[in-house]
PDB file of N, CA and C in Angstrom:
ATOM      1  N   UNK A   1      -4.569 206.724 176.916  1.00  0.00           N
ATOM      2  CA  UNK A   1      -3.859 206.763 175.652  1.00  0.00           C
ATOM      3  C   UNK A   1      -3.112 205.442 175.471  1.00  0.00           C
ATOM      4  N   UNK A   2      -3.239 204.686 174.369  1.00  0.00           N
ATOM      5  CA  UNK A   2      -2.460 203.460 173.904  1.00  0.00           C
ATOM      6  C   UNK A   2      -1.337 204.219 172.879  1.00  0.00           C
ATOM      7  N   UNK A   3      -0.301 203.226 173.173  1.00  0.00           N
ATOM      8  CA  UNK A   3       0.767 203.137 172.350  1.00  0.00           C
ATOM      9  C   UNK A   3       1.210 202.310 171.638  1.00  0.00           C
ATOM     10  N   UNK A   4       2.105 202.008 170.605  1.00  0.00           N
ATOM     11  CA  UNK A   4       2.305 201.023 169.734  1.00  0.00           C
ATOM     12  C   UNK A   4       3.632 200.128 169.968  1.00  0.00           C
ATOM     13  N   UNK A   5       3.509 199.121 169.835  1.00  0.00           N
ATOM     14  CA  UNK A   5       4.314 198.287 170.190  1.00  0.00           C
ATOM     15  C   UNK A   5       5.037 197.198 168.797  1.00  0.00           C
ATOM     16  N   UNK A   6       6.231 196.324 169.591  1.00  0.00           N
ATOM     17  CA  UNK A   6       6.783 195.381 168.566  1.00  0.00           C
ATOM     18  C   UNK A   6       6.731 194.057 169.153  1.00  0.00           C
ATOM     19  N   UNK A   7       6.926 192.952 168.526  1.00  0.00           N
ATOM     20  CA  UNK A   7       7.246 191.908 168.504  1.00  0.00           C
ATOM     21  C   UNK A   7       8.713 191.727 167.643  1.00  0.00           C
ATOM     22  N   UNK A   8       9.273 190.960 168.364  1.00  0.00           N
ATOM     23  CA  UNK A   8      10.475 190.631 167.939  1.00  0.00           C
ATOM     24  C   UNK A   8      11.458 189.154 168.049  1.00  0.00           C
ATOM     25  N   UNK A   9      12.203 189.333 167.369  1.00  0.00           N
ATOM     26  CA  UNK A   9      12.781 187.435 167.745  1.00  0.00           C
ATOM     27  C   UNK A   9      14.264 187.663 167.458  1.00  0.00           C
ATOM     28  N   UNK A  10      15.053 187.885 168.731  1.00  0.00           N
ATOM     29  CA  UNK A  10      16.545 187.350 169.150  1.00  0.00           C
ATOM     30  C   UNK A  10      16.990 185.852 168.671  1.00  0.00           C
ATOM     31  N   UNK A  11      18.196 185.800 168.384  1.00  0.00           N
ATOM     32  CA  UNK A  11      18.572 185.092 168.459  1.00  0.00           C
ATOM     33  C   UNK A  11      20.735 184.923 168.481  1.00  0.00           C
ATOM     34  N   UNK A  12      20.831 183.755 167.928  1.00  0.00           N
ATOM     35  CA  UNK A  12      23.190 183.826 168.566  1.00  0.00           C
ATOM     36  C   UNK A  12      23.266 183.155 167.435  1.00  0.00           C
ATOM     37  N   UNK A  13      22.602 183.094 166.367  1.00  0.00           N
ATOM     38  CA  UNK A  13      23.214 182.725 164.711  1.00  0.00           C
ATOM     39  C   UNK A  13      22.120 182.246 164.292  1.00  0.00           C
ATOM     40  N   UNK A  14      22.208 181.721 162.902  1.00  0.00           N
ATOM     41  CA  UNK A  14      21.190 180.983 162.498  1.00  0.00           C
ATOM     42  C   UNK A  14      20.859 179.702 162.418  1.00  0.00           C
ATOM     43  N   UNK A  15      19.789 180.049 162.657  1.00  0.00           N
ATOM     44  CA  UNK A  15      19.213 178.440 163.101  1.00  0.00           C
ATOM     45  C   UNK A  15      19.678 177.959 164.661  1.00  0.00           C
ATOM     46  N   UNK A  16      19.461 179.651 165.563  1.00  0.00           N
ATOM     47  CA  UNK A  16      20.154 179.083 166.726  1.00  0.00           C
ATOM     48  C   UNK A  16      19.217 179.454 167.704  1.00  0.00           C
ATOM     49  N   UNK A  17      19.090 179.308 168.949  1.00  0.00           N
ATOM     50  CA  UNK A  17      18.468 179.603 169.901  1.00  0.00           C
ATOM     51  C   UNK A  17      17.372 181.114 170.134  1.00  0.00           C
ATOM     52  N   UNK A  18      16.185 180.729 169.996  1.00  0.00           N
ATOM     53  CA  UNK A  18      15.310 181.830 169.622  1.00  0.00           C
ATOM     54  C   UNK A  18      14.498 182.302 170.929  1.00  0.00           C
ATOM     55  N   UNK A  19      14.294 183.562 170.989  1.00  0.00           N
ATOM     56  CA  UNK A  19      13.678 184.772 172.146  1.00  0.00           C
ATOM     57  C   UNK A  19      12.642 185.389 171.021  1.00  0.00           C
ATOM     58  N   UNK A  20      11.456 185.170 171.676  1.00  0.00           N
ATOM     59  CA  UNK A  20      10.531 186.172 171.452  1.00  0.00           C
ATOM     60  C   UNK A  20       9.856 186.905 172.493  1.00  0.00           C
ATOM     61  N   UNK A  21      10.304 188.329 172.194  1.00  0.00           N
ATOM     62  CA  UNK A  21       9.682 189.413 173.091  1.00  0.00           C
ATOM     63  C   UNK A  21       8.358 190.616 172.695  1.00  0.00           C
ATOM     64  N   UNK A  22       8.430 191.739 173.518  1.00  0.00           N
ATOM     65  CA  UNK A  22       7.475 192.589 173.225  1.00  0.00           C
ATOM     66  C   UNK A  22       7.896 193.607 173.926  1.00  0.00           C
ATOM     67  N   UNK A  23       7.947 194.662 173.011  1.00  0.00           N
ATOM     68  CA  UNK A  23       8.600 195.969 173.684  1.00  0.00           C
ATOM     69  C   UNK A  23       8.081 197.346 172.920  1.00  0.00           C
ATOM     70  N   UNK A  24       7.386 198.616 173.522  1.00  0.00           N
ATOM     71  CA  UNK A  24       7.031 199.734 173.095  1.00  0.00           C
ATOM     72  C   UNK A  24       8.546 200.397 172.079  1.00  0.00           C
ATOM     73  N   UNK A  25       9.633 199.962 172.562  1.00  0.00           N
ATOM     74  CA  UNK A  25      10.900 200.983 172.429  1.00  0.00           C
ATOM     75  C   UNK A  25      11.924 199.641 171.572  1.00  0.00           C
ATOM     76  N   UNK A  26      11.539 199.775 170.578  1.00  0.00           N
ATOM     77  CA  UNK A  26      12.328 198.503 169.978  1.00  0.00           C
ATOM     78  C   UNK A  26      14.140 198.451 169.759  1.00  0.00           C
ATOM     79  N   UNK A  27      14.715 199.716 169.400  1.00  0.00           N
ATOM     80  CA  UNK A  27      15.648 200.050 169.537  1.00  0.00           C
ATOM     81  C   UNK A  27      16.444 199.955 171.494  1.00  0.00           C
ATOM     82  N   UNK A  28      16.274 200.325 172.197  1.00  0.00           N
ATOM     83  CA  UNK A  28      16.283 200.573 173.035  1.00  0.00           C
ATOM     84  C   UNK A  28      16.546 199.514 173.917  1.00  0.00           C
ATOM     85  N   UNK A  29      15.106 198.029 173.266  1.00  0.00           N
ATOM     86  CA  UNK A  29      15.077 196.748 174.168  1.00  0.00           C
ATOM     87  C   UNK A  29      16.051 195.912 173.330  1.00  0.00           C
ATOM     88  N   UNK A  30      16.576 196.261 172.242  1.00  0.00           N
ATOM     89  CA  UNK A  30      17.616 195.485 171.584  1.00  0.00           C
ATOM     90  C   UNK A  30      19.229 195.630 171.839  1.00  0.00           C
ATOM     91  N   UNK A  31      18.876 196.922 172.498  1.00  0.00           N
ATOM     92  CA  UNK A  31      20.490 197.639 172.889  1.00  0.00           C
ATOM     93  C   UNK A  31      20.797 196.697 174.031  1.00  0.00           C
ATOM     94  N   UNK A  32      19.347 196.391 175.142  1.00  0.00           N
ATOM     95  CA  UNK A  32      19.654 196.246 176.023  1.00  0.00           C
ATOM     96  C   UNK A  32      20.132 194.539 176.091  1.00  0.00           C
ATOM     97  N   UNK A  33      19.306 193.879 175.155  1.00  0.00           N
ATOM     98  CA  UNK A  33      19.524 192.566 174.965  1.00  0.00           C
ATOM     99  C   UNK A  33      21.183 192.329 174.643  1.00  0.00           C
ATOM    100  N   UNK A  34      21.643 193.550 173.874  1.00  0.00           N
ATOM    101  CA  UNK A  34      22.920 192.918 173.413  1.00  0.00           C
ATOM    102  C   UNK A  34      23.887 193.562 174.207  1.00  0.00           C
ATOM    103  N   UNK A  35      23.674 194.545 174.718  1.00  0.00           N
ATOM    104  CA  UNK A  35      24.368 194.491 176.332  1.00  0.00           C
ATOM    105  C   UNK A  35      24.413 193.653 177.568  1.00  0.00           C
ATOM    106  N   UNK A  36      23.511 192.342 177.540  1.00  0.00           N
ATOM    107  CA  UNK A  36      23.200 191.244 178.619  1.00  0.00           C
ATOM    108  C   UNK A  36      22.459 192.214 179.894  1.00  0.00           C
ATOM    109  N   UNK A  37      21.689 193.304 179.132  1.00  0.00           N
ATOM    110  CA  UNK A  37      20.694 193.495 180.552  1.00  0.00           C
ATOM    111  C   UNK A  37      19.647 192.958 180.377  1.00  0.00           C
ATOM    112  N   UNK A  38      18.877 193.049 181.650  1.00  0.00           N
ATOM    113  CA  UNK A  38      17.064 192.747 181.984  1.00  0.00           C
ATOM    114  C   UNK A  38      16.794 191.319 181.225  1.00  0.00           C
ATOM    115  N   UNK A  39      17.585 190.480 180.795  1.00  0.00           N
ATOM    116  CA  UNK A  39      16.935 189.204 180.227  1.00  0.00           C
ATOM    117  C   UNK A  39      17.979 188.195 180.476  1.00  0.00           C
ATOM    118  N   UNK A  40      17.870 187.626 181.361  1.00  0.00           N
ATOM    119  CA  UNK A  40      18.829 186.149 181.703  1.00  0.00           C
ATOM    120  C   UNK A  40      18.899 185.317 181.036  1.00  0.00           C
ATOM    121  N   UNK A  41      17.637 184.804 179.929  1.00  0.00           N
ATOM    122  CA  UNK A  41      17.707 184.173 179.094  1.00  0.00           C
ATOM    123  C   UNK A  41      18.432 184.247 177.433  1.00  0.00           C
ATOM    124  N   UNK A  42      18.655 185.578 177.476  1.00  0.00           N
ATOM    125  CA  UNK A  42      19.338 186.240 176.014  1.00  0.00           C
ATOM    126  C   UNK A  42      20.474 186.238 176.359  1.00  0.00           C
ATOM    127  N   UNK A  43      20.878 186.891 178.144  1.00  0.00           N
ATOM    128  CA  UNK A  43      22.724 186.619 178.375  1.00  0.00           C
ATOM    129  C   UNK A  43      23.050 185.290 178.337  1.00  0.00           C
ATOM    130  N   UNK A  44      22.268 184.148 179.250  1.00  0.00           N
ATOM    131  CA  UNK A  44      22.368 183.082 179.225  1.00  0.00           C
ATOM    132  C   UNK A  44      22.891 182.525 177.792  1.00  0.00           C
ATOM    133  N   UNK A  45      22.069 182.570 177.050  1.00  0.00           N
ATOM    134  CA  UNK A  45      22.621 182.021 175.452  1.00  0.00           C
ATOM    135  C   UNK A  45      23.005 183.243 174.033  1.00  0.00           C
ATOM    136  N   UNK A  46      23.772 184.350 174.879  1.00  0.00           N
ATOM    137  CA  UNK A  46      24.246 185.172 174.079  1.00  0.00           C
ATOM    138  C   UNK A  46      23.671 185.542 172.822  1.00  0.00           C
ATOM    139  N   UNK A  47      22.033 185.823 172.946  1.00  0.00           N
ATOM    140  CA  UNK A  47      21.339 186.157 171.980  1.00  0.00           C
ATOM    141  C   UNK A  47      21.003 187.758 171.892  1.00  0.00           C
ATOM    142  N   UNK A  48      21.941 188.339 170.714  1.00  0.00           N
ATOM    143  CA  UNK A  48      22.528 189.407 170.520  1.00  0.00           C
ATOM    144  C   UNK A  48      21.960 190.010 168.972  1.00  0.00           C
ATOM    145  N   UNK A  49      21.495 188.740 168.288  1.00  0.00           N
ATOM    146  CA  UNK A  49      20.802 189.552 167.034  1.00  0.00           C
ATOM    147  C   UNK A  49      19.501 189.391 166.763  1.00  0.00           C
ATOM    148  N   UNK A  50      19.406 190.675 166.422  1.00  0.00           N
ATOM    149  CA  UNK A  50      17.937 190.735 166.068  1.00  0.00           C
ATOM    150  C   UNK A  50      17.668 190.292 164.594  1.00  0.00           C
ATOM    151  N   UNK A  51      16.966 189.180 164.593  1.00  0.00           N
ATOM    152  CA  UNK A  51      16.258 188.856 163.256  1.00  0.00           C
ATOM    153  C   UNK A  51      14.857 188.531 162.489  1.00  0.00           C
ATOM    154  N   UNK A  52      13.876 189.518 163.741  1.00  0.00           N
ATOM    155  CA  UNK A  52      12.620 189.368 163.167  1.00  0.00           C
ATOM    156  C   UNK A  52      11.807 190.716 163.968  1.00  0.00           C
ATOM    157  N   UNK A  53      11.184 191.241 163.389  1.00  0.00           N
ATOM    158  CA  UNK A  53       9.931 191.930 164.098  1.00  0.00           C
ATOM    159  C   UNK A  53       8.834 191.910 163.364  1.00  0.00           C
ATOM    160  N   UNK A  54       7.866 192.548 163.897  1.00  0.00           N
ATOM    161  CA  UNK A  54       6.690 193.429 163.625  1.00  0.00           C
ATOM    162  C   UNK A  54       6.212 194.844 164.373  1.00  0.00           C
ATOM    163  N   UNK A  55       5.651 195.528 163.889  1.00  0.00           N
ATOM    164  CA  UNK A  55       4.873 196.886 164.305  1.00  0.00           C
ATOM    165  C   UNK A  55       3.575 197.065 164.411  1.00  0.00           C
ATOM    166  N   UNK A  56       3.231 197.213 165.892  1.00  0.00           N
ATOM    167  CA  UNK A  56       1.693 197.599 165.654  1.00  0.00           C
ATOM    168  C   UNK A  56       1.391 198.721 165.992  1.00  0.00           C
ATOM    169  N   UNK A  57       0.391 199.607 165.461  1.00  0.00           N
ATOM    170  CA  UNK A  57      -0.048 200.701 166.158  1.00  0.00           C
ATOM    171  C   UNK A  57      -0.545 200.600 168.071  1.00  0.00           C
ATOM    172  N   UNK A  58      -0.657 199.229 168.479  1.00  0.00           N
ATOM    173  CA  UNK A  58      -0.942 199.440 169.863  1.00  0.00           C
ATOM    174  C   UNK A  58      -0.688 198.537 170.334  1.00  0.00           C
ATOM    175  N   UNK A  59       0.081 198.753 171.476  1.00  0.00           N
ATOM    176  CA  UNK A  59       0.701 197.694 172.258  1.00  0.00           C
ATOM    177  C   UNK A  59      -0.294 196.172 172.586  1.00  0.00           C
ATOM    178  N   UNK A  60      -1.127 196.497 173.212  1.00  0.00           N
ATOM    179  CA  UNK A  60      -2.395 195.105 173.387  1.00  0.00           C
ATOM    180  C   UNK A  60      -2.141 194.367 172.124  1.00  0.00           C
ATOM    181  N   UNK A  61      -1.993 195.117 171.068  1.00  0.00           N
ATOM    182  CA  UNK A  61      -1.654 194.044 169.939  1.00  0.00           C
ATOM    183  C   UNK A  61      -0.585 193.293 169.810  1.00  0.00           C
ATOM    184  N   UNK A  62       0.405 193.928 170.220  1.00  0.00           N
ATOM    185  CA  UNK A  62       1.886 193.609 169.960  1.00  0.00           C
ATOM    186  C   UNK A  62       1.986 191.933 171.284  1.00  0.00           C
ATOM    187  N   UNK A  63       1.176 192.335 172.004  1.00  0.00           N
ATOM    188  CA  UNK A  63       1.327 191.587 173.770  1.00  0.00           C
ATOM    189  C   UNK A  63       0.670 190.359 173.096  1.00  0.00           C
ATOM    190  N   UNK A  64      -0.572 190.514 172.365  1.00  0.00           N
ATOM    191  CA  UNK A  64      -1.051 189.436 171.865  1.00  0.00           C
ATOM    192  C   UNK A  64      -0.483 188.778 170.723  1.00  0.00           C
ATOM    193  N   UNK A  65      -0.104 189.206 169.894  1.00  0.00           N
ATOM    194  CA  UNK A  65       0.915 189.166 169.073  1.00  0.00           C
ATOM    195  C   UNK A  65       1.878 187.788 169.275  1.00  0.00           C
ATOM    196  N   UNK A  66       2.976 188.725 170.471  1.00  0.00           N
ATOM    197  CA  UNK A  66       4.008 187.779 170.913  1.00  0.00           C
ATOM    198  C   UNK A  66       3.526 186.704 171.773  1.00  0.00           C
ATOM    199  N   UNK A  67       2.073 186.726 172.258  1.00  0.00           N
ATOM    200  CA  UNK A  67       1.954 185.572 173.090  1.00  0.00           C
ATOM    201  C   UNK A  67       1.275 184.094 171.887  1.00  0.00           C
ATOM    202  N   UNK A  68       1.047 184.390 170.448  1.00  0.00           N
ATOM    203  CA  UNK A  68       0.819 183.625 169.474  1.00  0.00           C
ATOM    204  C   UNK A  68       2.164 183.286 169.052  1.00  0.00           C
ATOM    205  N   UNK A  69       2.880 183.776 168.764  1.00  0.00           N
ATOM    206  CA  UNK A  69       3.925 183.406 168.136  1.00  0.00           C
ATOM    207  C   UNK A  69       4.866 182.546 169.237  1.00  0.00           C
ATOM    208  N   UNK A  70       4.578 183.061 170.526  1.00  0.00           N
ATOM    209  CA  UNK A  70       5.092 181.896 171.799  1.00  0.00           C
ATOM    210  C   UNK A  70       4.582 180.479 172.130  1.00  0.00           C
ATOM    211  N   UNK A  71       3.896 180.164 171.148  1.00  0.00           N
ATOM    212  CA  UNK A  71       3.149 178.903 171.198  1.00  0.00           C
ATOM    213  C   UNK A  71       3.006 177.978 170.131  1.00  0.00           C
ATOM    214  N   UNK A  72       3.843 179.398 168.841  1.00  0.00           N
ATOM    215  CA  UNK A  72       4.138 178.114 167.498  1.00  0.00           C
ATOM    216  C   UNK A  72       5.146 177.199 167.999  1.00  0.00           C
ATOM    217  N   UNK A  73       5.269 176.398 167.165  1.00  0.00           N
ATOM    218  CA  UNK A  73       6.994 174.999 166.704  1.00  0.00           C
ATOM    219  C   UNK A  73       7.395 175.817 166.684  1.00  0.00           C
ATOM    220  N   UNK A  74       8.688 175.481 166.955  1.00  0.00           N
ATOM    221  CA  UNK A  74      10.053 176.160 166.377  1.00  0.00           C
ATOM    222  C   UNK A  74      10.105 176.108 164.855  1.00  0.00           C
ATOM    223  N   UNK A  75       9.538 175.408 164.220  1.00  0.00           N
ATOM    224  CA  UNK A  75       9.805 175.607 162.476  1.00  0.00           C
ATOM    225  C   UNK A  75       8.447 176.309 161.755  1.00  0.00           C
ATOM    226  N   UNK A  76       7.586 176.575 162.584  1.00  0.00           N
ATOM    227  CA  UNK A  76       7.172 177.961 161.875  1.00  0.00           C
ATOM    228  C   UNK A  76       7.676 179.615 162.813  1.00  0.00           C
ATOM    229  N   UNK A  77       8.473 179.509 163.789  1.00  0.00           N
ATOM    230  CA  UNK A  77       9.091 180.433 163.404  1.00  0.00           C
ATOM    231  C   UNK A  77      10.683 180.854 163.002  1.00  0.00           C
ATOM    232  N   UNK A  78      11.118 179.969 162.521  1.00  0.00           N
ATOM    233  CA  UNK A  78      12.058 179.795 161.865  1.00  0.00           C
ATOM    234  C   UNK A  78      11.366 180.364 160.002  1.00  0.00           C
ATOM    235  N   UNK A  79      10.400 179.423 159.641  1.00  0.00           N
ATOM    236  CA  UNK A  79       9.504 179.838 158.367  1.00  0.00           C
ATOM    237  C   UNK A  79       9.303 181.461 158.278  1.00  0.00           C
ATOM    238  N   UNK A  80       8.592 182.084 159.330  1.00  0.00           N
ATOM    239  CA  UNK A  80       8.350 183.472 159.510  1.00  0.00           C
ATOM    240  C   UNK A  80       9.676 184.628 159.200  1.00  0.00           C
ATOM    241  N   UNK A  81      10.906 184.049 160.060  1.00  0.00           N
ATOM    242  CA  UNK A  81      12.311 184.828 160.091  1.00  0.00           C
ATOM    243  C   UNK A  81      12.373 184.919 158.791  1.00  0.00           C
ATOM    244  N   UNK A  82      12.445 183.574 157.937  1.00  0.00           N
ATOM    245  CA  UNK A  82      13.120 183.011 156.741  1.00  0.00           C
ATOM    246  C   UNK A  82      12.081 184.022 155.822  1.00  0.00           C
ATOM    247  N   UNK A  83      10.953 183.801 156.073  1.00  0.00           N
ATOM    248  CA  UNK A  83       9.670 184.824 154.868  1.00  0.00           C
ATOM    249  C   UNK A  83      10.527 186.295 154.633  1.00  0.00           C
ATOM    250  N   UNK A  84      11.329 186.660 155.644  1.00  0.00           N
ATOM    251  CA  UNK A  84      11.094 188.353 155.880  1.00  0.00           C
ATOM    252  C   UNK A  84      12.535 188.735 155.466  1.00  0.00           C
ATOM    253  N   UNK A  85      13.264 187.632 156.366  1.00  0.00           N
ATOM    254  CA  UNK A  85      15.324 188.217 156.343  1.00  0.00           C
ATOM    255  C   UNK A  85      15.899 186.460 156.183  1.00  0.00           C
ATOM    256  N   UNK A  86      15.607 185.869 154.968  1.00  0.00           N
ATOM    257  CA  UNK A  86      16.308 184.753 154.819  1.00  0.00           C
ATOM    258  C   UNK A  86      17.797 184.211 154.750  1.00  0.00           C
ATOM    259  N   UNK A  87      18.692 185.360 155.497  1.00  0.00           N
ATOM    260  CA  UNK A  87      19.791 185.145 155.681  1.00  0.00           C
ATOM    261  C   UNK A  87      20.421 186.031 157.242  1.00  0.00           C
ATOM    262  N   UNK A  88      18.845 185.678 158.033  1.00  0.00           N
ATOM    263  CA  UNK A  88      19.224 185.946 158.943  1.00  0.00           C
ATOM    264  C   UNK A  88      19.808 186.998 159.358  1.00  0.00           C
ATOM    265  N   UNK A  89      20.368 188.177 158.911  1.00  0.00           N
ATOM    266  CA  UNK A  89      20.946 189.377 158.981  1.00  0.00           C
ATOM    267  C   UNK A  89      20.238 189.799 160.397  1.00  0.00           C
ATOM    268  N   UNK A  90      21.408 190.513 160.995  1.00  0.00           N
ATOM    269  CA  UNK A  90      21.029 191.361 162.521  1.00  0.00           C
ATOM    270  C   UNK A  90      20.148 192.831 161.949  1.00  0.00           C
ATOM    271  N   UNK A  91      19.191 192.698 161.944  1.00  0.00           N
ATOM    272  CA  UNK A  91      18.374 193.929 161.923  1.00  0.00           C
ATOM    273  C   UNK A  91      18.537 195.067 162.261  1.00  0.00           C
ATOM    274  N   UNK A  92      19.425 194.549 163.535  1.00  0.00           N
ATOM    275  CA  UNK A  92      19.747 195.993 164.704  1.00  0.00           C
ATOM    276  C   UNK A  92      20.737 196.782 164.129  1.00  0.00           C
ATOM    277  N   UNK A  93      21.868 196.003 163.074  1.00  0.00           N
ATOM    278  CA  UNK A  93      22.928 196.692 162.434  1.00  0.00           C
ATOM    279  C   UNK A  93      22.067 197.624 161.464  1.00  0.00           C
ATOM    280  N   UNK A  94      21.405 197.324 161.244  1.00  0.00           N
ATOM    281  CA  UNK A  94      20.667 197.910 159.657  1.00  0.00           C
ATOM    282  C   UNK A  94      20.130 199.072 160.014  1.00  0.00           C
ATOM    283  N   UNK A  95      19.260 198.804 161.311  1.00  0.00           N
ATOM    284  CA  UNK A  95      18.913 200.106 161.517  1.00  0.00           C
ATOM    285  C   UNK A  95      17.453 200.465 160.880  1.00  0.00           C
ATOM    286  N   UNK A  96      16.649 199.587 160.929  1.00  0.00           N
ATOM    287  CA  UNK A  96      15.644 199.439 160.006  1.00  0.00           C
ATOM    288  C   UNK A  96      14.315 199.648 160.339  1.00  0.00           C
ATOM    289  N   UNK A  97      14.470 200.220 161.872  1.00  0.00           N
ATOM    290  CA  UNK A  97      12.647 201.240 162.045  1.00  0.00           C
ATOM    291  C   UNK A  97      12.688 202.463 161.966  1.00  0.00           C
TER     292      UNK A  97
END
């Protein structure tokens, strides 16, 4: 059985230091980000808001997904954030899956 997964992009303001991950439990891996667990690199630079995802019906997608978007510039995914939440807003407040 496959499950569905996200892509997502942390970050500590706008236009600031960007994390892209992949997680079945999107709520859950965002709690944990902004609690400074399981990612040294998000406590490291206090990247606490969420300002980008996607949804796929199956994880293999989501894995492939985030490993494309780990290989753009930084200014297309900055372009991508900006397409979706152009003022940067924390997602996680919103509450929005």
């Amino acid at each position: 059985m496959t499950y569905g997964g996200h892509v997502y992009i942390m970050t500590n303001r706008r236009h600031g230091t960007l994390y892209t991950g992949v997680t079945a439990d999107l709520p859950a891996r965002v709690y944990q980000h902004r609690i400074g667990k399981r990612s040294s690199f998000c406590r490291k630079w206090n990247l606490t808001r969420l300002v980008w995802y996607a949804d796929f019906d199956r994880i293999e997608d989501a894995i492939a997904r985030e490993k494309q978007i780990k290989a753009w510039k930084r200014a297309w995914k900055i372009r991508e954030i900006e397409s979706l939440n152009p003022r940067w807003d924390d997602l996680y407040e919103q509450g929005l899956w």
